[in-house]
C-alpha atoms as a PDB file:
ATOM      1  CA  UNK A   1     153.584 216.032  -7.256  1.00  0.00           C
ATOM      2  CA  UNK A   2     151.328 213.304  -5.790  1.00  0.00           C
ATOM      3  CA  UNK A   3     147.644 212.582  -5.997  1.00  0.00           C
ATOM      4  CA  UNK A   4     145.107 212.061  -3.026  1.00  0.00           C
ATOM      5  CA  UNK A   5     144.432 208.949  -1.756  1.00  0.00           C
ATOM      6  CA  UNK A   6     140.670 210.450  -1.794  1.00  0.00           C
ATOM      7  CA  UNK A   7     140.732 211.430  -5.518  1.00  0.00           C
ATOM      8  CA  UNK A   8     138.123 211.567  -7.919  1.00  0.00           C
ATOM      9  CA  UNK A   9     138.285 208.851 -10.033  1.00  0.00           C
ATOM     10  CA  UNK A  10     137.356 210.705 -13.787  1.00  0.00           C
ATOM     11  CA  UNK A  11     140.584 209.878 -15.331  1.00  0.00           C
ATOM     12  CA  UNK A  12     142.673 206.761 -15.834  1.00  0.00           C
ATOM     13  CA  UNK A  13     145.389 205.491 -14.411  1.00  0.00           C
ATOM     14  CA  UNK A  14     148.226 205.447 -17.286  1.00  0.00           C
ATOM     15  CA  UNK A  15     150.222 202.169 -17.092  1.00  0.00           C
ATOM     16  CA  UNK A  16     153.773 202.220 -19.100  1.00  0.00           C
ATOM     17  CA  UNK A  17     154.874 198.682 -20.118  1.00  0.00           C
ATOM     18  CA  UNK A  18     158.332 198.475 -21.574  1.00  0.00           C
ATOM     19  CA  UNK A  19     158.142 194.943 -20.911  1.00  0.00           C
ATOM     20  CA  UNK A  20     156.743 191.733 -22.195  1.00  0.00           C
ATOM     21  CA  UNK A  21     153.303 191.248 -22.910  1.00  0.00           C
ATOM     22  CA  UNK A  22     152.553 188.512 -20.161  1.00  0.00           C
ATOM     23  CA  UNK A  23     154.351 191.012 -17.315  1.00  0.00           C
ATOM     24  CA  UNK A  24     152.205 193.760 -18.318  1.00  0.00           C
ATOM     25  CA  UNK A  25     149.082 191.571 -18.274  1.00  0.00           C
ATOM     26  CA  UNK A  26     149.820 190.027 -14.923  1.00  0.00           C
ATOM     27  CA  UNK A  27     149.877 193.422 -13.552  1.00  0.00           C
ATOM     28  CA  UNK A  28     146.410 194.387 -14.511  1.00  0.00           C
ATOM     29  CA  UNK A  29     145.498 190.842 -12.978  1.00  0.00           C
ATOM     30  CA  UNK A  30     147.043 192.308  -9.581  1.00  0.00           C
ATOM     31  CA  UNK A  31     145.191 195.963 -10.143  1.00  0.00           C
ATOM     32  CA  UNK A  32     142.453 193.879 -10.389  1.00  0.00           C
ATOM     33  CA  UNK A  33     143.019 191.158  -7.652  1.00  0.00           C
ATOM     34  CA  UNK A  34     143.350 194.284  -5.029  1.00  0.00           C
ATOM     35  CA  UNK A  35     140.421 196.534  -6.262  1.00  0.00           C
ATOM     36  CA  UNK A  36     137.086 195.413  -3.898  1.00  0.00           C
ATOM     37  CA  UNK A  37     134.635 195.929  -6.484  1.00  0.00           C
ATOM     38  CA  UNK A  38     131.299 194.720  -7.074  1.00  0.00           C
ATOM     39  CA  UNK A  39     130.262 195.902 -10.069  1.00  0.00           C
ATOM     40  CA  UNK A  40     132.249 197.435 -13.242  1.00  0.00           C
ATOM     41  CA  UNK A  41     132.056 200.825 -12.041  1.00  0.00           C
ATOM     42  CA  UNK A  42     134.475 199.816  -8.930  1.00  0.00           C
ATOM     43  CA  UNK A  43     137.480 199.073 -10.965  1.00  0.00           C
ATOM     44  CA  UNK A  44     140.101 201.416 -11.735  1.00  0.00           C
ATOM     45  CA  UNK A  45     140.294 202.809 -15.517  1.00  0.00           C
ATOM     46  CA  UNK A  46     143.643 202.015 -16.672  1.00  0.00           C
ATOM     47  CA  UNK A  47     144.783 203.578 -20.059  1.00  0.00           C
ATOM     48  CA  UNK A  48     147.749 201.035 -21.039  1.00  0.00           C
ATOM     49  CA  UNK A  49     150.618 201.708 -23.318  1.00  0.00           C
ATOM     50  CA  UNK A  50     152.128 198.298 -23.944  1.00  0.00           C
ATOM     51  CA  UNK A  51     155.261 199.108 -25.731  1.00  0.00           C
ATOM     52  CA  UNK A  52     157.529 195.645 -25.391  1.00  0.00           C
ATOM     53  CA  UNK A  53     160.077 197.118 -28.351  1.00  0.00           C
ATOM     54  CA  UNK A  54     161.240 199.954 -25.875  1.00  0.00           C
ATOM     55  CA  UNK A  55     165.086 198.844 -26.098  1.00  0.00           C
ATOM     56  CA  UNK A  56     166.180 196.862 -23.520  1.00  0.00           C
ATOM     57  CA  UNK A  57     167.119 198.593 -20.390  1.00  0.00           C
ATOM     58  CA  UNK A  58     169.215 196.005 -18.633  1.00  0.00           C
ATOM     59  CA  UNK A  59     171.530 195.521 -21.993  1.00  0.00           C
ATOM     60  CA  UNK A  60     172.087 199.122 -22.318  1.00  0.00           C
ATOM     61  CA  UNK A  61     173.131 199.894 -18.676  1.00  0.00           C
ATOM     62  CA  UNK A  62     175.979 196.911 -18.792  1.00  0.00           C
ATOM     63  CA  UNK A  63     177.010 198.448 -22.134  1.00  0.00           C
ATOM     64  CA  UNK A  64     175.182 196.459 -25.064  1.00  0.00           C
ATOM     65  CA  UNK A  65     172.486 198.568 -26.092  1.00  0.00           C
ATOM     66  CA  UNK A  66     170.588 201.498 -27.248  1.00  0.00           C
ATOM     67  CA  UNK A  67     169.591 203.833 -24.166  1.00  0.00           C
ATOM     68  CA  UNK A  68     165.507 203.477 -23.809  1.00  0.00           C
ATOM     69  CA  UNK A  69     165.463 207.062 -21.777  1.00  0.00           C
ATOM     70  CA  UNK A  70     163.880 208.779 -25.030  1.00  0.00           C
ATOM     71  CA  UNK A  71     161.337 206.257 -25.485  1.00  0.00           C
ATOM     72  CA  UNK A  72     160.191 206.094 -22.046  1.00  0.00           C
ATOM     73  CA  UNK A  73     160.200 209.847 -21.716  1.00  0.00           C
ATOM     74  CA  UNK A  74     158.122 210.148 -24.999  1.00  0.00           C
ATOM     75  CA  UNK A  75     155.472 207.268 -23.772  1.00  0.00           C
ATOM     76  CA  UNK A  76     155.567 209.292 -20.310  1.00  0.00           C
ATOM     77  CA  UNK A  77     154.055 212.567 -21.660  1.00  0.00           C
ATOM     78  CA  UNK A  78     151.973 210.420 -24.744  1.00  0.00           C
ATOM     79  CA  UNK A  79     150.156 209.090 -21.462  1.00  0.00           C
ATOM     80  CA  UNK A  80     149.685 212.745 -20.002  1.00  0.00           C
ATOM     81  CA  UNK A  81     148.202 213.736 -22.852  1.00  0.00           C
ATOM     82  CA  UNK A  82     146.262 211.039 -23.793  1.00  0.00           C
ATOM     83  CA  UNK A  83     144.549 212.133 -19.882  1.00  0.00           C
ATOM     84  CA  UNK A  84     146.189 209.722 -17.449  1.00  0.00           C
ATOM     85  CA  UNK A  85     146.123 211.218 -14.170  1.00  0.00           C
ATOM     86  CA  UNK A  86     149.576 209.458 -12.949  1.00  0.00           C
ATOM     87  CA  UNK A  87     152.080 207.045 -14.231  1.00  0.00           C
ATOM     88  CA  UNK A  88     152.872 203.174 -12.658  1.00  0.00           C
ATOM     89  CA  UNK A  89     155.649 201.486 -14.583  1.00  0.00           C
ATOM     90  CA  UNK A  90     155.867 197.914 -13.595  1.00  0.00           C
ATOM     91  CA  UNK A  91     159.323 197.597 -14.577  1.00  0.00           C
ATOM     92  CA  UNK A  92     161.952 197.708 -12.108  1.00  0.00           C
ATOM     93  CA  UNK A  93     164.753 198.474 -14.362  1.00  0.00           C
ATOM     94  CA  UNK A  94     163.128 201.482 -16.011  1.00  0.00           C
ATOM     95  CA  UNK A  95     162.784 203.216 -12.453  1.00  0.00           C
ATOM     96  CA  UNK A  96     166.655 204.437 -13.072  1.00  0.00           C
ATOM     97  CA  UNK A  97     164.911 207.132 -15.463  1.00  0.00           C
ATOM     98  CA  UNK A  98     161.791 207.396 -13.366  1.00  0.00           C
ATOM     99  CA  UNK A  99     163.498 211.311 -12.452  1.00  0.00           C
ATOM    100  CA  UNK A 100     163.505 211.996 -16.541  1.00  0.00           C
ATOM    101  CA  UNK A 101     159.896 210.816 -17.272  1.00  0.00           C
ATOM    102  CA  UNK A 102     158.945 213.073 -13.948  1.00  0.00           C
ATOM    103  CA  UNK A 103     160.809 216.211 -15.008  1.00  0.00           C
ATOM    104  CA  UNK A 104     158.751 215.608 -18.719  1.00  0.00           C
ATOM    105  CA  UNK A 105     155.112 215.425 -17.308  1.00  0.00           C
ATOM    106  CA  UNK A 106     152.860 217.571 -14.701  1.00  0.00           C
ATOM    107  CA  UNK A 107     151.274 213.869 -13.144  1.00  0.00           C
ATOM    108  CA  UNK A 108     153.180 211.778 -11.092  1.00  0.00           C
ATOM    109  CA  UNK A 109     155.191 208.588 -12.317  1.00  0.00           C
ATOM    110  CA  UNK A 110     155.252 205.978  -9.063  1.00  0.00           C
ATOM    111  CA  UNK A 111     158.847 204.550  -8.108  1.00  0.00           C
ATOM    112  CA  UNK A 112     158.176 201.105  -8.533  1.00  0.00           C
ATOM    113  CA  UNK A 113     161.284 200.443  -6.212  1.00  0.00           C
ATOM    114  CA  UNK A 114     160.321 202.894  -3.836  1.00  0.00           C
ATOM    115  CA  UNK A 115     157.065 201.245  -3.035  1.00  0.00           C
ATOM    116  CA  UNK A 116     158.288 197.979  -2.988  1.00  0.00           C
ATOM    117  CA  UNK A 117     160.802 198.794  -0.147  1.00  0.00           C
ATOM    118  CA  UNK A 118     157.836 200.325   1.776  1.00  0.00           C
ATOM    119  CA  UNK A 119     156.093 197.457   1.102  1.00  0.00           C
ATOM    120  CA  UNK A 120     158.726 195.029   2.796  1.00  0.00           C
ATOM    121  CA  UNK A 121     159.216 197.624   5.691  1.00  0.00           C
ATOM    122  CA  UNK A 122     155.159 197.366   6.849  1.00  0.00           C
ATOM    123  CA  UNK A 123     155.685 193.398   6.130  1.00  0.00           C
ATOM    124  CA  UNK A 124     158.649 193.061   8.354  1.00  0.00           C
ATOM    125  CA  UNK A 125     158.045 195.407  11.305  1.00  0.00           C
ATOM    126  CA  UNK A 126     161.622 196.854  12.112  1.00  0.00           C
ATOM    127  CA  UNK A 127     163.211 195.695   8.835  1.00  0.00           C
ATOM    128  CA  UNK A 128     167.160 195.742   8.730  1.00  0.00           C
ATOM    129  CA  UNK A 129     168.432 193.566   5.898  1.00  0.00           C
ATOM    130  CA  UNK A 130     166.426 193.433   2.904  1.00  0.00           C
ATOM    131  CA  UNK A 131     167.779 191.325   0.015  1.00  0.00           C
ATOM    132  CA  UNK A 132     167.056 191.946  -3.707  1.00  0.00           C
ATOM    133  CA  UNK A 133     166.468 189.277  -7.155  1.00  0.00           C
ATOM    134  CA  UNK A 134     166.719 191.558  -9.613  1.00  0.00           C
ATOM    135  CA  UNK A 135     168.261 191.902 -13.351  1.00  0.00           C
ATOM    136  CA  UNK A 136     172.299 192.958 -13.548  1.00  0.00           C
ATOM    137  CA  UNK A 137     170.553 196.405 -15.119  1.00  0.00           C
ATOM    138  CA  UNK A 138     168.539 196.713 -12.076  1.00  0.00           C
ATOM    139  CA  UNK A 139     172.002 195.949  -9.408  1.00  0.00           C
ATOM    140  CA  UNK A 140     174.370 198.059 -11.245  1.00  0.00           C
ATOM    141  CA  UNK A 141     172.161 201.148 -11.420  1.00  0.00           C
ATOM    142  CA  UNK A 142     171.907 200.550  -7.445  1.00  0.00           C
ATOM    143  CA  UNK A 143     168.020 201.618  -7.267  1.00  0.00           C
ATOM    144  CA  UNK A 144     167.346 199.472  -4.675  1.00  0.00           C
ATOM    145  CA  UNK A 145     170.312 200.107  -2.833  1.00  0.00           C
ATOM    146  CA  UNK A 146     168.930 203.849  -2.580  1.00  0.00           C
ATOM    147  CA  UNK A 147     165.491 203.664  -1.476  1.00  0.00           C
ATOM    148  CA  UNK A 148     166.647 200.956   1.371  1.00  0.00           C
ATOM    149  CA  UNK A 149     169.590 203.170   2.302  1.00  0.00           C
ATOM    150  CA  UNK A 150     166.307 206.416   2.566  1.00  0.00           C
ATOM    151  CA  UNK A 151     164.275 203.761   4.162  1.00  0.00           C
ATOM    152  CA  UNK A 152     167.418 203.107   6.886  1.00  0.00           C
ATOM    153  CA  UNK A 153     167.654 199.444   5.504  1.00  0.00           C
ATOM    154  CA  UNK A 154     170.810 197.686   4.724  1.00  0.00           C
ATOM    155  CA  UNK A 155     170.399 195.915   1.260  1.00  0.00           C
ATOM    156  CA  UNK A 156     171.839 192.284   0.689  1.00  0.00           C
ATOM    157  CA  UNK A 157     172.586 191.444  -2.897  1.00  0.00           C
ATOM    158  CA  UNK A 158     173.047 187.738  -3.968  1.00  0.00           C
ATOM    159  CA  UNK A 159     177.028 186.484  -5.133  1.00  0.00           C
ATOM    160  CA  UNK A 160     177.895 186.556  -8.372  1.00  0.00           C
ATOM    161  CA  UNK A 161     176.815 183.016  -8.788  1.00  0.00           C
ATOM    162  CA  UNK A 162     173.696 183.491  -7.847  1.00  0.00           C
ATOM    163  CA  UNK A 163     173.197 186.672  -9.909  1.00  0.00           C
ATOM    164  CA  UNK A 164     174.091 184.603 -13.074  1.00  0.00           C
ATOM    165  CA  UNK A 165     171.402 181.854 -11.566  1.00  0.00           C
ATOM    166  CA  UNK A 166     168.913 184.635 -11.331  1.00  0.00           C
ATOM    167  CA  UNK A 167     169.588 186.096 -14.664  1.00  0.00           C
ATOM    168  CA  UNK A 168     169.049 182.794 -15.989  1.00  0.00           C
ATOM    169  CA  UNK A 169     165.725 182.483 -14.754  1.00  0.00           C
ATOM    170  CA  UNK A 170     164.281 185.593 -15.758  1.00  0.00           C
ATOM    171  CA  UNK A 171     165.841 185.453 -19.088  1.00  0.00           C
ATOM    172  CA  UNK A 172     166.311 181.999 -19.989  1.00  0.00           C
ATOM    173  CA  UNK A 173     162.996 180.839 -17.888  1.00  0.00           C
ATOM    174  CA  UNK A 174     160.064 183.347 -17.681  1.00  0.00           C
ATOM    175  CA  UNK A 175     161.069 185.773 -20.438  1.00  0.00           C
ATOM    176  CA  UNK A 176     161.417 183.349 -22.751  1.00  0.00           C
ATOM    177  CA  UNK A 177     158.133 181.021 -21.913  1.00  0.00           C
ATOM    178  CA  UNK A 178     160.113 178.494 -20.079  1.00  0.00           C
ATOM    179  CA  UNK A 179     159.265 177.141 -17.358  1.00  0.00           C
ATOM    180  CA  UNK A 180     161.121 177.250 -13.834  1.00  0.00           C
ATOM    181  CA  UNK A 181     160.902 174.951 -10.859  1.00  0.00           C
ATOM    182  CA  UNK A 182     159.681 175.902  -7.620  1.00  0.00           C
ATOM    183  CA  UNK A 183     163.579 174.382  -6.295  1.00  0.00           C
ATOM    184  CA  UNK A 184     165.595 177.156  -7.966  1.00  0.00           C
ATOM    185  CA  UNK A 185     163.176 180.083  -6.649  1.00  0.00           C
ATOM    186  CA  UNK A 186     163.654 178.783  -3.347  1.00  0.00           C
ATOM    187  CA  UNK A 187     167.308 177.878  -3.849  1.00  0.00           C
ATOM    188  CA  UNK A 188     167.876 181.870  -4.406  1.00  0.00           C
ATOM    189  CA  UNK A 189     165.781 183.078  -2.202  1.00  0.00           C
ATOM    190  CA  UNK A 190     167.455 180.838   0.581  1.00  0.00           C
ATOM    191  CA  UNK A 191     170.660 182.261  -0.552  1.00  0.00           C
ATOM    192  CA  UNK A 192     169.661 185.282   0.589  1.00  0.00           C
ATOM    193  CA  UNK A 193     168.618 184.263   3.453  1.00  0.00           C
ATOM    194  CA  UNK A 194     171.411 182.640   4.224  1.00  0.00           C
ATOM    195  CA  UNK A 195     173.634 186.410   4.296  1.00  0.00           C
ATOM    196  CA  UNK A 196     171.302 187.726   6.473  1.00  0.00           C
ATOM    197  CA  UNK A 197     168.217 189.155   4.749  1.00  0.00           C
ATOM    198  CA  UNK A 198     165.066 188.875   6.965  1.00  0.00           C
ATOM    199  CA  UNK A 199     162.553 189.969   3.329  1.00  0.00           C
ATOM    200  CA  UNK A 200     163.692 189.536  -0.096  1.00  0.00           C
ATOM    201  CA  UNK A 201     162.493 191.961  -2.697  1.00  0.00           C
ATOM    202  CA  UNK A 202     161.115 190.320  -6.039  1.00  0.00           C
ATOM    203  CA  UNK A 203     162.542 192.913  -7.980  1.00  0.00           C
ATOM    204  CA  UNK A 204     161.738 191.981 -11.502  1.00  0.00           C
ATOM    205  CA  UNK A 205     158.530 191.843 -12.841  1.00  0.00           C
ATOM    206  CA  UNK A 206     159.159 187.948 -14.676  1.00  0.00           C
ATOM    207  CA  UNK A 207     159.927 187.138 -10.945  1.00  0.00           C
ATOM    208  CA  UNK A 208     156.775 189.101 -10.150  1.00  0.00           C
ATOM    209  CA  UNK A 209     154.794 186.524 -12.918  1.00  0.00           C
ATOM    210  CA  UNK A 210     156.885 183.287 -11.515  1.00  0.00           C
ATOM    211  CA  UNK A 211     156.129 183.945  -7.813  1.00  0.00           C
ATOM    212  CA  UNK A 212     152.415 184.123  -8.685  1.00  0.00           C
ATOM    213  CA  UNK A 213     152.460 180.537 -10.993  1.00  0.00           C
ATOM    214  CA  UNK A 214     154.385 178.578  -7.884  1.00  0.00           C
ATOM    215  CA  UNK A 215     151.814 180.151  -5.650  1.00  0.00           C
ATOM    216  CA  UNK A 216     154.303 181.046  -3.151  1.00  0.00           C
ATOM    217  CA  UNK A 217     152.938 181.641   0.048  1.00  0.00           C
ATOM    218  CA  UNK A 218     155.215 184.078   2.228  1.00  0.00           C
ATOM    219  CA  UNK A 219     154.875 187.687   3.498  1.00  0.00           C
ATOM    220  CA  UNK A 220     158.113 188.136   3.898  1.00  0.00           C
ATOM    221  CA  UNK A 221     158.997 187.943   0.071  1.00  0.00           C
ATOM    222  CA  UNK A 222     158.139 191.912  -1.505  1.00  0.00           C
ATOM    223  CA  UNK A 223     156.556 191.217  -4.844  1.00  0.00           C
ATOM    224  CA  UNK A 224     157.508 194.388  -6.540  1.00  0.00           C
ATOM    225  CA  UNK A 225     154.508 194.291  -9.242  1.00  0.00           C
ATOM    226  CA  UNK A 226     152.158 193.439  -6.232  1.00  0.00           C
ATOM    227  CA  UNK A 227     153.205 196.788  -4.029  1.00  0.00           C
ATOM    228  CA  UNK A 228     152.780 198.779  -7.243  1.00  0.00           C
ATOM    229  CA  UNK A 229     149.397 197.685  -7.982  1.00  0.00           C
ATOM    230  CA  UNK A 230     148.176 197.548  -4.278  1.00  0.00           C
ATOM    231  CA  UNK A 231     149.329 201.613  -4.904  1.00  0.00           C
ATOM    232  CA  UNK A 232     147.724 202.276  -8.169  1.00  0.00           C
ATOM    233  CA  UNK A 233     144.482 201.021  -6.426  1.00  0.00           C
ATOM    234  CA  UNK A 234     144.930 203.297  -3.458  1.00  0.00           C
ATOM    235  CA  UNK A 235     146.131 206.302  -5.703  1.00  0.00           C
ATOM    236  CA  UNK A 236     142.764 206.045  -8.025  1.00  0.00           C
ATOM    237  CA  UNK A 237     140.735 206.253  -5.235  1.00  0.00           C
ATOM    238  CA  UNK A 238     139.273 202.835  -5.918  1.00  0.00           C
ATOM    239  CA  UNK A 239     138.362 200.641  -2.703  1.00  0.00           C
ATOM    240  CA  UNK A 240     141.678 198.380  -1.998  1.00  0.00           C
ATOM    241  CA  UNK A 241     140.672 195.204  -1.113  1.00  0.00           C
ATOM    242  CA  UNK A 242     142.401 193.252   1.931  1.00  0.00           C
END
């Protein structure tokens, strides 16, 4: 199921966030940010279902937690009916039950992952090695390691170090209001570098929020919230801007 990029724009776009407030937020800031309007009729109509007590996905694939499949199946088809005309969730982690919310609604539900690996293959021209910062919930359920594999890119995962470095700043930094120097994004993102990867994926939306408040200025780091919203915009039928 898709939608036109030339669709009429008489229903909303439904937006699913099982994630914190500010995440959500800063992806309506990027919906807006790549819509070319002019006046208020230009922008896209989102209909957004901010649900931040959908349990948390990362915990329950290492083990620790209640599965949030029903929850994000049952705000899938609450958005259907309340008219969205298809589904972005701007929450990496949730795409591992992106197939359940599809098989539960008639719209489409965007792969978050999905776009952000085409996103880093038209940034990178010939892409090979494409490296990942993304939650343990998001590596274990090897998402990314799919689409790149269908895309005919090798993926390049940080050490286990590192991993624990960039749990810590999604967790311990952005998620929890804290913030995070500009040295250990770089630090990470150099890590990754440094095994071979020629883009890194942003893969979390609080890395999504951190790359935009250190203004980092580099096409060849995917922000995953950014490729979804530069989508949305092109799926409404709005005018994408840039």
């Amino acid at each position: 199921m898709t939608v036109a990029d030339d669709a009429t724009r008489d229903e909303p776009v439904g937006v699913l966030g099982g994630l914190g407030p500010a995440a959500t937020v800063h992806f309506m800031q990027r919906v807006l940010d790549h819509t070319e309007a002019h006046r208020d009729q230009d922008h896209v109509d989102l209909l957004v279902w901010q649900h931040g007590s959908i349990p948390d996905r990362s915990a329950h694939l290492l083990g620790r937690g209640e599965s949030p499949e029903p929850v994000l199946v049952a705000d899938a088809v609450a958005l259907e009916r309340a008219g969205a005309r298809f589904i972005a969730i701007p929450c990496n982690t949730a795409v591992v039950w992106v197939e359940q919310m599809r098989a539960a609604v008639t719209i489409e539900v965007l792969d978050t992952v999905a776009e952000t690996v085409d996103a880093a293959a038209r940034a990178v021209p010939g892409l090979r090695r494409l490296g990942v910062l993304a939650t343990d919930g998001t590596m274990l359920a090897g998402t990314y390691a799919r689409a790149a594999a269908a895309a005919g890119v090798d993926l390049v995962a940080p050490s286990a170090e590192v991993q624990r470095e960039v749990m810590s700043i999604i967790y311990d930094g952005v998620k929890a209001g804290e913030p995070v120097s500009r040295s250990r994004f770089d630090a990470v993102v150099a890590h990754l570098r440094s095994r071979g990867a020629e883009a890194v994926a942003l893969g979390c939306t609080e890395l999504s929020v951190l790359h935009e408040d250190l203004g980092v200025q580099d096409r060849t780091i995917i922000d995953s919230i950014d490729a979804l919203a530069r989508r949305v915009v092109q799926r409404s039928g709005a005018p994408l801007r840039g």
